[in-house]
PDB file of N, CA and C in Angstrom:
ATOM      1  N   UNK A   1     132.247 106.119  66.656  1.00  0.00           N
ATOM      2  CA  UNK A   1     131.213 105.173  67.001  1.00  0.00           C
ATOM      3  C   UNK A   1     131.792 103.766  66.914  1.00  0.00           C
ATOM      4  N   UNK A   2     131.777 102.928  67.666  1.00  0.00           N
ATOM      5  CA  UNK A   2     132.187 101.736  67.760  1.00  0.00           C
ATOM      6  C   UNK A   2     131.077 100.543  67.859  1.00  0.00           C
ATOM      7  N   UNK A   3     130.875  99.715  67.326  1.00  0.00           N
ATOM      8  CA  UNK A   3     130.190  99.059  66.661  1.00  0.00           C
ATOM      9  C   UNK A   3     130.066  97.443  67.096  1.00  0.00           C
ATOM     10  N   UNK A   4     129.957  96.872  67.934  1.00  0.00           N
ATOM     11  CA  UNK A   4     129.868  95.461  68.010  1.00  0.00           C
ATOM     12  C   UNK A   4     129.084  94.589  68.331  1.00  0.00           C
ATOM     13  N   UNK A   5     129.415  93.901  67.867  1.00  0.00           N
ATOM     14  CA  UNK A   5     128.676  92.479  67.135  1.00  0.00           C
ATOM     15  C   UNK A   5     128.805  91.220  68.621  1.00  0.00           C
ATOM     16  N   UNK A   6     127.739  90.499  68.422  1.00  0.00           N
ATOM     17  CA  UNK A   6     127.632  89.107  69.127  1.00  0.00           C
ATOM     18  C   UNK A   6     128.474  87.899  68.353  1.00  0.00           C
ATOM     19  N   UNK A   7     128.947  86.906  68.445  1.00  0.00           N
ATOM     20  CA  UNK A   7     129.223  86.163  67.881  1.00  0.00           C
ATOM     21  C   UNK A   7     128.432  85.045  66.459  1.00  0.00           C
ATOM     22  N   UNK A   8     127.080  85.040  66.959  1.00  0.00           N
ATOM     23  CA  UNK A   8     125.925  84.797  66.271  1.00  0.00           C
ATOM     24  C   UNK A   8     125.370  85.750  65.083  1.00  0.00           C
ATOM     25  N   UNK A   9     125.576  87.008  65.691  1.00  0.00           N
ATOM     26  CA  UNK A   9     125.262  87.860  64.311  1.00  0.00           C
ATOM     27  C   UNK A   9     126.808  87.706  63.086  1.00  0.00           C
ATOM     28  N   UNK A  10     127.988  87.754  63.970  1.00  0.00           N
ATOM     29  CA  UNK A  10     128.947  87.389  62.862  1.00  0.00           C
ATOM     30  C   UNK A  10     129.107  86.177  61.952  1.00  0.00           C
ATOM     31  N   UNK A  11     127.951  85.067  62.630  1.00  0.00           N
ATOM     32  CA  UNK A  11     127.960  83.704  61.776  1.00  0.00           C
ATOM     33  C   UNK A  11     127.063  83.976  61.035  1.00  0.00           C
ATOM     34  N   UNK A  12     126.055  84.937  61.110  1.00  0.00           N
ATOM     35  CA  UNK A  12     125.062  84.947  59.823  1.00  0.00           C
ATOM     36  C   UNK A  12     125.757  86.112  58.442  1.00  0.00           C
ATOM     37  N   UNK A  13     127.164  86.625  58.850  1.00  0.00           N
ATOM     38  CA  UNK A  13     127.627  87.218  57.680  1.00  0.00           C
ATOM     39  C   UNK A  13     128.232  86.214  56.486  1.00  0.00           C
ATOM     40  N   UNK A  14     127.870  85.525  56.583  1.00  0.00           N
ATOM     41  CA  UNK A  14     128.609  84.466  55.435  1.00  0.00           C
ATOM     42  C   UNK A  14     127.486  84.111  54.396  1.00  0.00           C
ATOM     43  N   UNK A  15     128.197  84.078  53.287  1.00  0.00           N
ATOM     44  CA  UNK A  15     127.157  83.499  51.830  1.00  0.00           C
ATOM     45  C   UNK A  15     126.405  82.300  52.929  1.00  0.00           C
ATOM     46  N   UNK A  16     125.191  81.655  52.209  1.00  0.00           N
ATOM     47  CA  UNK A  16     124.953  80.517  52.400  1.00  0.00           C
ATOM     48  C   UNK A  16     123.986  79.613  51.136  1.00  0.00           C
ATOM     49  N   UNK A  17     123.987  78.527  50.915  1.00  0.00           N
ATOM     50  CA  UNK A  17     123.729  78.037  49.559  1.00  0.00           C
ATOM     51  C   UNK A  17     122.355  77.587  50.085  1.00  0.00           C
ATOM     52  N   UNK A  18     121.316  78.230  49.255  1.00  0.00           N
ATOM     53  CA  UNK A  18     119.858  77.772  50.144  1.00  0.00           C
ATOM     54  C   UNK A  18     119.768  76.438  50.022  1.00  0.00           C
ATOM     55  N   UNK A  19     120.031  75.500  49.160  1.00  0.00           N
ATOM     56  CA  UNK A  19     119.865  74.118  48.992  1.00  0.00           C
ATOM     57  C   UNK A  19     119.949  74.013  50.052  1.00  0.00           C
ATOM     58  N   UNK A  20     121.549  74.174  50.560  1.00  0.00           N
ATOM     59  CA  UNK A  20     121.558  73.196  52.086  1.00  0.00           C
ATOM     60  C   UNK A  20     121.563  74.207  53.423  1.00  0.00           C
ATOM     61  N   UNK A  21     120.961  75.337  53.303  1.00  0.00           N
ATOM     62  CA  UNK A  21     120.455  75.641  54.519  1.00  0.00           C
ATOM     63  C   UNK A  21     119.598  77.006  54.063  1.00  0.00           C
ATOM     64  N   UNK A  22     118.257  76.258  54.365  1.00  0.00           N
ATOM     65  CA  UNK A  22     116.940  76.937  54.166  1.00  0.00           C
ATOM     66  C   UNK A  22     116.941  78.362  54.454  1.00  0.00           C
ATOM     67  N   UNK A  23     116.349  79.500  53.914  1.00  0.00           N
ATOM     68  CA  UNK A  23     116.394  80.935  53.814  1.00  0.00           C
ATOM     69  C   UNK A  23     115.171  80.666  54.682  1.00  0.00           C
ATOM     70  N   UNK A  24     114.222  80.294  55.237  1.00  0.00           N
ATOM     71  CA  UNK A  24     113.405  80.299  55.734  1.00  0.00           C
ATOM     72  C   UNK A  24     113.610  79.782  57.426  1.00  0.00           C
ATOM     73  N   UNK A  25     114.819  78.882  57.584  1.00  0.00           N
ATOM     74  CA  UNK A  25     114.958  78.580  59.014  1.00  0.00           C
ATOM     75  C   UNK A  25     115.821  79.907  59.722  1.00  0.00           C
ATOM     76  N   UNK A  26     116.301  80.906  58.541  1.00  0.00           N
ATOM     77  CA  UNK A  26     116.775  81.958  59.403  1.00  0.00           C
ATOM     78  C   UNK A  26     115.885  82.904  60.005  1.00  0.00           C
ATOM     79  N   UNK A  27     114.409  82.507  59.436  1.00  0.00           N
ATOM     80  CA  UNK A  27     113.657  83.448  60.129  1.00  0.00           C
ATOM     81  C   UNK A  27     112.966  83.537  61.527  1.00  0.00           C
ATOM     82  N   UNK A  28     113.702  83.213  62.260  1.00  0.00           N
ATOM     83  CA  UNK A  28     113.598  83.134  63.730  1.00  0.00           C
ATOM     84  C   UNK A  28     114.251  83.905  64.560  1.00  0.00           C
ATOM     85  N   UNK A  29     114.201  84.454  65.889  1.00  0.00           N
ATOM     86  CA  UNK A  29     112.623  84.632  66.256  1.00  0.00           C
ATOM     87  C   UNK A  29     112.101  85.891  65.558  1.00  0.00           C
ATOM     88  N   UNK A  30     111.545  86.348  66.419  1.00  0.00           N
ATOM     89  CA  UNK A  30     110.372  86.952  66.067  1.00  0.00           C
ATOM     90  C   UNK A  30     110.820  88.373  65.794  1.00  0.00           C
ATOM     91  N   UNK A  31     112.221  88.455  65.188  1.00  0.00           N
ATOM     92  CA  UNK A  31     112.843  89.609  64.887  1.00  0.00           C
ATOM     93  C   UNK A  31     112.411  89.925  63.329  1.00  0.00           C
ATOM     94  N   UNK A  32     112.852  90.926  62.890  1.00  0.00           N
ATOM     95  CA  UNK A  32     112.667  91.365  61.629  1.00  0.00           C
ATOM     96  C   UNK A  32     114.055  91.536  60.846  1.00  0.00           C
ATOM     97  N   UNK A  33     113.753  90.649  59.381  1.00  0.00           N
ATOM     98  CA  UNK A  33     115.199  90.457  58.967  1.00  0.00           C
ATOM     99  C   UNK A  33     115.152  90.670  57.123  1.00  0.00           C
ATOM    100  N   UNK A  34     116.473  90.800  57.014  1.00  0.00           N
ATOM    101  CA  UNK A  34     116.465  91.448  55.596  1.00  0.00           C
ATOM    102  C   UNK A  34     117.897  90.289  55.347  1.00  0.00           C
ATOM    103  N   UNK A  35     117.701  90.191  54.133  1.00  0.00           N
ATOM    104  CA  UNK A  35     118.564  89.120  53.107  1.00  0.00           C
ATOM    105  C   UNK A  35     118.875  90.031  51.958  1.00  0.00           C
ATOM    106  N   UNK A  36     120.177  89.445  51.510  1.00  0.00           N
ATOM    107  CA  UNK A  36     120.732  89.881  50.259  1.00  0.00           C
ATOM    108  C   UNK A  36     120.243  88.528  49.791  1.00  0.00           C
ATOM    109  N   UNK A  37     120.081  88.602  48.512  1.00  0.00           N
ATOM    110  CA  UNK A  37     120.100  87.164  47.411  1.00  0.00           C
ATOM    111  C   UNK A  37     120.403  86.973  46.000  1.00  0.00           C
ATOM    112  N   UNK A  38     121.379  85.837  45.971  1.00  0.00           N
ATOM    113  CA  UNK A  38     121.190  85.667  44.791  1.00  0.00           C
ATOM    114  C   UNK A  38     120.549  85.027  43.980  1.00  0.00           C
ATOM    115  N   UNK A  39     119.847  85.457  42.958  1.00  0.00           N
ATOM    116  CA  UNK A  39     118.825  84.323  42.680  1.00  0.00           C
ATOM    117  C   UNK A  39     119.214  83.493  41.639  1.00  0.00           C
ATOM    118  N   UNK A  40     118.559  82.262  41.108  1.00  0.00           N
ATOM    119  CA  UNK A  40     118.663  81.760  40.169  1.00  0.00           C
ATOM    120  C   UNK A  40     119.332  82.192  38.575  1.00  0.00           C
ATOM    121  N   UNK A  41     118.728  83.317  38.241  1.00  0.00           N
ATOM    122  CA  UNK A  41     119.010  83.849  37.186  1.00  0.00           C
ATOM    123  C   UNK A  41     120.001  85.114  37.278  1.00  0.00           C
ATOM    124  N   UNK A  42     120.722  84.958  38.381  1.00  0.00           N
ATOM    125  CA  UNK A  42     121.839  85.620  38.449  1.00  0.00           C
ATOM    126  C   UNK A  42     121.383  87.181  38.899  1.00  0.00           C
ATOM    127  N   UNK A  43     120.215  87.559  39.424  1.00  0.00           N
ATOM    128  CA  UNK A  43     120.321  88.903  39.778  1.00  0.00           C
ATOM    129  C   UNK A  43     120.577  88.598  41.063  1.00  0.00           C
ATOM    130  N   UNK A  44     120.630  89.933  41.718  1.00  0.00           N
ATOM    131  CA  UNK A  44     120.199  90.471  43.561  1.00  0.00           C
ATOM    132  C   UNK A  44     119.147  90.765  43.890  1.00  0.00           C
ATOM    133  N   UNK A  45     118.321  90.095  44.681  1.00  0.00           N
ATOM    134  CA  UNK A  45     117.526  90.604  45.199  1.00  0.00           C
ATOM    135  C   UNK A  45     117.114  90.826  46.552  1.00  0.00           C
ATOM    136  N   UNK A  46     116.736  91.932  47.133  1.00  0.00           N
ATOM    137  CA  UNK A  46     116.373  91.627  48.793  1.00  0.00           C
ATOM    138  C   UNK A  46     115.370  91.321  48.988  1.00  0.00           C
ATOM    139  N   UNK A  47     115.042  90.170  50.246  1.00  0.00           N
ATOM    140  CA  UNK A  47     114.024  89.900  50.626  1.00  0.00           C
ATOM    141  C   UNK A  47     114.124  90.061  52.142  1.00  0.00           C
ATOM    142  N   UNK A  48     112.858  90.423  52.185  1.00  0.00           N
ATOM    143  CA  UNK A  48     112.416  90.492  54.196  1.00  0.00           C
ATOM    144  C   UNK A  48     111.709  89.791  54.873  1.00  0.00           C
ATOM    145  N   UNK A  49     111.750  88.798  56.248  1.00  0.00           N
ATOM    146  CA  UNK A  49     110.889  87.897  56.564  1.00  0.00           C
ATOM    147  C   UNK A  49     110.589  88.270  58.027  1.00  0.00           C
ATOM    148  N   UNK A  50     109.353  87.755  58.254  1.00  0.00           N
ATOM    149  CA  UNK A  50     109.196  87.782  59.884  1.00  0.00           C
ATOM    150  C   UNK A  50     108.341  86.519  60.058  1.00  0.00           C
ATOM    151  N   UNK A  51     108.212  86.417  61.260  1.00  0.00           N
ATOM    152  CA  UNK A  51     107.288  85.459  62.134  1.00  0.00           C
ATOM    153  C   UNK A  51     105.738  86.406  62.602  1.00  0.00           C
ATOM    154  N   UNK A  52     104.761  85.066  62.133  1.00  0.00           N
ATOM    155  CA  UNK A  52     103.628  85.612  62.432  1.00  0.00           C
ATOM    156  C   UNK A  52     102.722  84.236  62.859  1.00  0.00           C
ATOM    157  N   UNK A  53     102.026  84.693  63.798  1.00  0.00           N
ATOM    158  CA  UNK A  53     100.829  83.449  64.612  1.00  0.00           C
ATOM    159  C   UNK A  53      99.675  83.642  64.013  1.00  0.00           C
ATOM    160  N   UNK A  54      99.206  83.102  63.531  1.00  0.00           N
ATOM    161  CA  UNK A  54      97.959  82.731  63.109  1.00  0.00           C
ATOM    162  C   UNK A  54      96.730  82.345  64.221  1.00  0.00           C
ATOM    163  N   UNK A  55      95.471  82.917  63.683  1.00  0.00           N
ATOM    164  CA  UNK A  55      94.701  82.803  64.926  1.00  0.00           C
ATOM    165  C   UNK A  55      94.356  81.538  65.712  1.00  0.00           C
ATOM    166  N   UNK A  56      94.735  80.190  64.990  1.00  0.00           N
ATOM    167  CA  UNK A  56      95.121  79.031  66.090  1.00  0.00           C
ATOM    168  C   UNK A  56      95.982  78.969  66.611  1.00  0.00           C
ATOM    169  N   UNK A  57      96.695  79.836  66.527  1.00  0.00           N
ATOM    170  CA  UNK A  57      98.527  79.577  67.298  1.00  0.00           C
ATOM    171  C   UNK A  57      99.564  79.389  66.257  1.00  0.00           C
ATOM    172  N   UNK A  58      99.294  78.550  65.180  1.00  0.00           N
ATOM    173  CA  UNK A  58     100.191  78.112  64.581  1.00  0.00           C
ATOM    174  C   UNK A  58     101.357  79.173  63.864  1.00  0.00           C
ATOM    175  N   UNK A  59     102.828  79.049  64.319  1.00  0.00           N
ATOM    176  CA  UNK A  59     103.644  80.190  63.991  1.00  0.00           C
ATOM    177  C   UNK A  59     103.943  79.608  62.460  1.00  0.00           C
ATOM    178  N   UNK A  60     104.284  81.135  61.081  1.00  0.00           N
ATOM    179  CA  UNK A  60     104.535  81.397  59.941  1.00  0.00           C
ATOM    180  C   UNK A  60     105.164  81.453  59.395  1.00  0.00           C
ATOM    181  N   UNK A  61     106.336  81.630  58.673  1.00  0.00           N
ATOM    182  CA  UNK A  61     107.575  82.589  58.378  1.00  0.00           C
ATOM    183  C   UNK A  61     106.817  82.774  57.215  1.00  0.00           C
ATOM    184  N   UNK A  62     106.823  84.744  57.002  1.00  0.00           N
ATOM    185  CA  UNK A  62     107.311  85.291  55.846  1.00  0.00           C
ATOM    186  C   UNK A  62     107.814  85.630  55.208  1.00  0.00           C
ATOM    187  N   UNK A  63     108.666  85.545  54.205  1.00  0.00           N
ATOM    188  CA  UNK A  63     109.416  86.093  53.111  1.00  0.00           C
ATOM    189  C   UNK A  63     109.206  86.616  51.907  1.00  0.00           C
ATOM    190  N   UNK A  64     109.573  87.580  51.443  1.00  0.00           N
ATOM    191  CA  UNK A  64     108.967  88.525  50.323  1.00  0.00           C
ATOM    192  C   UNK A  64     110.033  89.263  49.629  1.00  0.00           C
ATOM    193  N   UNK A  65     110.057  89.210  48.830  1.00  0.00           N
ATOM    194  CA  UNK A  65     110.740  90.052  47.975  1.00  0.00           C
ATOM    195  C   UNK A  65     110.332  91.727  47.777  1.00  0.00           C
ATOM    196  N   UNK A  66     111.209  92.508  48.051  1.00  0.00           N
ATOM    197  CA  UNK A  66     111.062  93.985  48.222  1.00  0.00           C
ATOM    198  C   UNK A  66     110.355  94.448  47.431  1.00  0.00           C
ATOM    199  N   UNK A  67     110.427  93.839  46.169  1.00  0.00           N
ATOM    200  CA  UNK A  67     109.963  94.672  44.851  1.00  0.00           C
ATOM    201  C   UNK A  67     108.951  94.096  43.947  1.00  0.00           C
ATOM    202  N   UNK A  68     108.113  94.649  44.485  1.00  0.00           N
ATOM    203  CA  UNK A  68     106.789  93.640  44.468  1.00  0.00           C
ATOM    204  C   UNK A  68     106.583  93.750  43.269  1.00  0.00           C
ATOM    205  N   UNK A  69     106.872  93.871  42.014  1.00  0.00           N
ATOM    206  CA  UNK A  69     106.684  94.152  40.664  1.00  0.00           C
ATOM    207  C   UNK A  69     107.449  92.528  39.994  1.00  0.00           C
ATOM    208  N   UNK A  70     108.292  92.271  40.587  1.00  0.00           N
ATOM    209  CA  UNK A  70     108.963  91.083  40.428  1.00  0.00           C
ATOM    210  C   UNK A  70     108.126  89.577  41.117  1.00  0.00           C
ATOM    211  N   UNK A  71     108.606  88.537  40.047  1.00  0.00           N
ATOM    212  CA  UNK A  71     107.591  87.371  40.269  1.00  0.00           C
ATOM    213  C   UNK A  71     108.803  86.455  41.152  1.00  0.00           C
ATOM    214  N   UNK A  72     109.178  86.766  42.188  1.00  0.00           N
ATOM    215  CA  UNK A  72     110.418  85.772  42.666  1.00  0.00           C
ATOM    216  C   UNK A  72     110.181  85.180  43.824  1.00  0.00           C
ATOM    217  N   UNK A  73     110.322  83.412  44.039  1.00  0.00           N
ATOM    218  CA  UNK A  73     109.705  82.992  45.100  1.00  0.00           C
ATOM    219  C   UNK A  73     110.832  82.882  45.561  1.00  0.00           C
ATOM    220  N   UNK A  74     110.789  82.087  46.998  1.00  0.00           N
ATOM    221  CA  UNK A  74     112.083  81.360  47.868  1.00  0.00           C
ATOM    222  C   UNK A  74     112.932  80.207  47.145  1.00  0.00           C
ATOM    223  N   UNK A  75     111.785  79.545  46.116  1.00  0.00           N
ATOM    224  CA  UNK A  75     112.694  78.343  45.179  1.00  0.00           C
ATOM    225  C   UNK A  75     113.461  79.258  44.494  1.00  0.00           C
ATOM    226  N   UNK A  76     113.435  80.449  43.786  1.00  0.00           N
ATOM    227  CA  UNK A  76     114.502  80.650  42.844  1.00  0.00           C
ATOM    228  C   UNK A  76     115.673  81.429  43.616  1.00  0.00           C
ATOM    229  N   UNK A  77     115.539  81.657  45.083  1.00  0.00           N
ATOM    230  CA  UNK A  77     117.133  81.873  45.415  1.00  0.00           C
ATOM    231  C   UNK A  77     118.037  80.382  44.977  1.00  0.00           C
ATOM    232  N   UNK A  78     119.538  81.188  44.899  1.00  0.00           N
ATOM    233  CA  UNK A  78     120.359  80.368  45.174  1.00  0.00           C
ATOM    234  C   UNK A  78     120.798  80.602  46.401  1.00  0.00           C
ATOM    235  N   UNK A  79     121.900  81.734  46.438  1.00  0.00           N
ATOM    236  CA  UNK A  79     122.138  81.863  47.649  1.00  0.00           C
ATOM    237  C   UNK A  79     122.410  83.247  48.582  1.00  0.00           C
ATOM    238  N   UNK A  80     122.413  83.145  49.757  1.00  0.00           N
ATOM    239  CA  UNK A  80     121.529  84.209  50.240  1.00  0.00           C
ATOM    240  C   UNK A  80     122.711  84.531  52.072  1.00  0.00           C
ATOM    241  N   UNK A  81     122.444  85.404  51.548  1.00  0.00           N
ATOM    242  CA  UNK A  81     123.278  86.678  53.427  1.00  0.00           C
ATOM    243  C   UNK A  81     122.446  87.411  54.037  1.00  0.00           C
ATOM    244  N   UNK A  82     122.276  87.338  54.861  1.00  0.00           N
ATOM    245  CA  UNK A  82     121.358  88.405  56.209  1.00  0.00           C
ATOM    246  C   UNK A  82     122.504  89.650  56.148  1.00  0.00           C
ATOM    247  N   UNK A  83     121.660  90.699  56.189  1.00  0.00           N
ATOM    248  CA  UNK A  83     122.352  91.731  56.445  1.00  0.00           C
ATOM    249  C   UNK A  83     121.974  92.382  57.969  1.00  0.00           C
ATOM    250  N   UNK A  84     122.935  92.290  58.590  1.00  0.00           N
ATOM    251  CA  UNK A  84     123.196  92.610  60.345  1.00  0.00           C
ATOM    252  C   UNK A  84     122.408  93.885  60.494  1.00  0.00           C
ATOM    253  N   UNK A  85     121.508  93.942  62.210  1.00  0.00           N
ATOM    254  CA  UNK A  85     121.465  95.312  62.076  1.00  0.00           C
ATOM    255  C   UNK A  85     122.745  95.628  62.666  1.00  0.00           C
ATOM    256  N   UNK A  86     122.602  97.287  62.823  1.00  0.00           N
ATOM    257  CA  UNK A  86     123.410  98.042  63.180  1.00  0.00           C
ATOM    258  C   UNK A  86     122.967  98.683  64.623  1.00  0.00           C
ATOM    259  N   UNK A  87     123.249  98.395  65.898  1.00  0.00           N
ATOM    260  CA  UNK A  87     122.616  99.231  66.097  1.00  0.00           C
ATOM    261  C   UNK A  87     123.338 100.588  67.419  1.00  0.00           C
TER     262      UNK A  87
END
């Protein structure tokens, strides 16, 4: 099976430090996306975001943490990787 990639999906394989580039501007478009993260206090966590319109129009981004038992917002990433699909 041979496997390849766009050039754009290979720029989102790199760490990135949320300070200076928002975990939330990767959530565009209207695809469905999964993050590795590191957070503040040194664990991993994954989070998943999508785009959603609201009944005036106005578009959303969501982000959530997988494990809904955990209290972890977008402030306590540090820093954070999209994991590519495959497809």
């Amino acid at each position: 099976m041979k496997i390849t990639m766009k050039n754009e999906e290979i720029k989102k394989m790199c760490w990135q430090i949320n300070a200076d580039n928002d975990i939330l501007d990767a959530v565009l478009p209207w695809d469905y996306h999964r993050f590795v993260c590191v957070m503040k206090d040194n664990t991993i966590q994954i989070f998943t975001g999508m785009c959603d319109e609201t009944y005036d129009g106005e578009i959303v981004q969501h982000l959530d943490c997988i494990d809904d038992n955990l209290d972890y917002d977008i402030d306590d990433i540090a820093m954070w990787i999209e994991v590519p699909d495959v497809k």
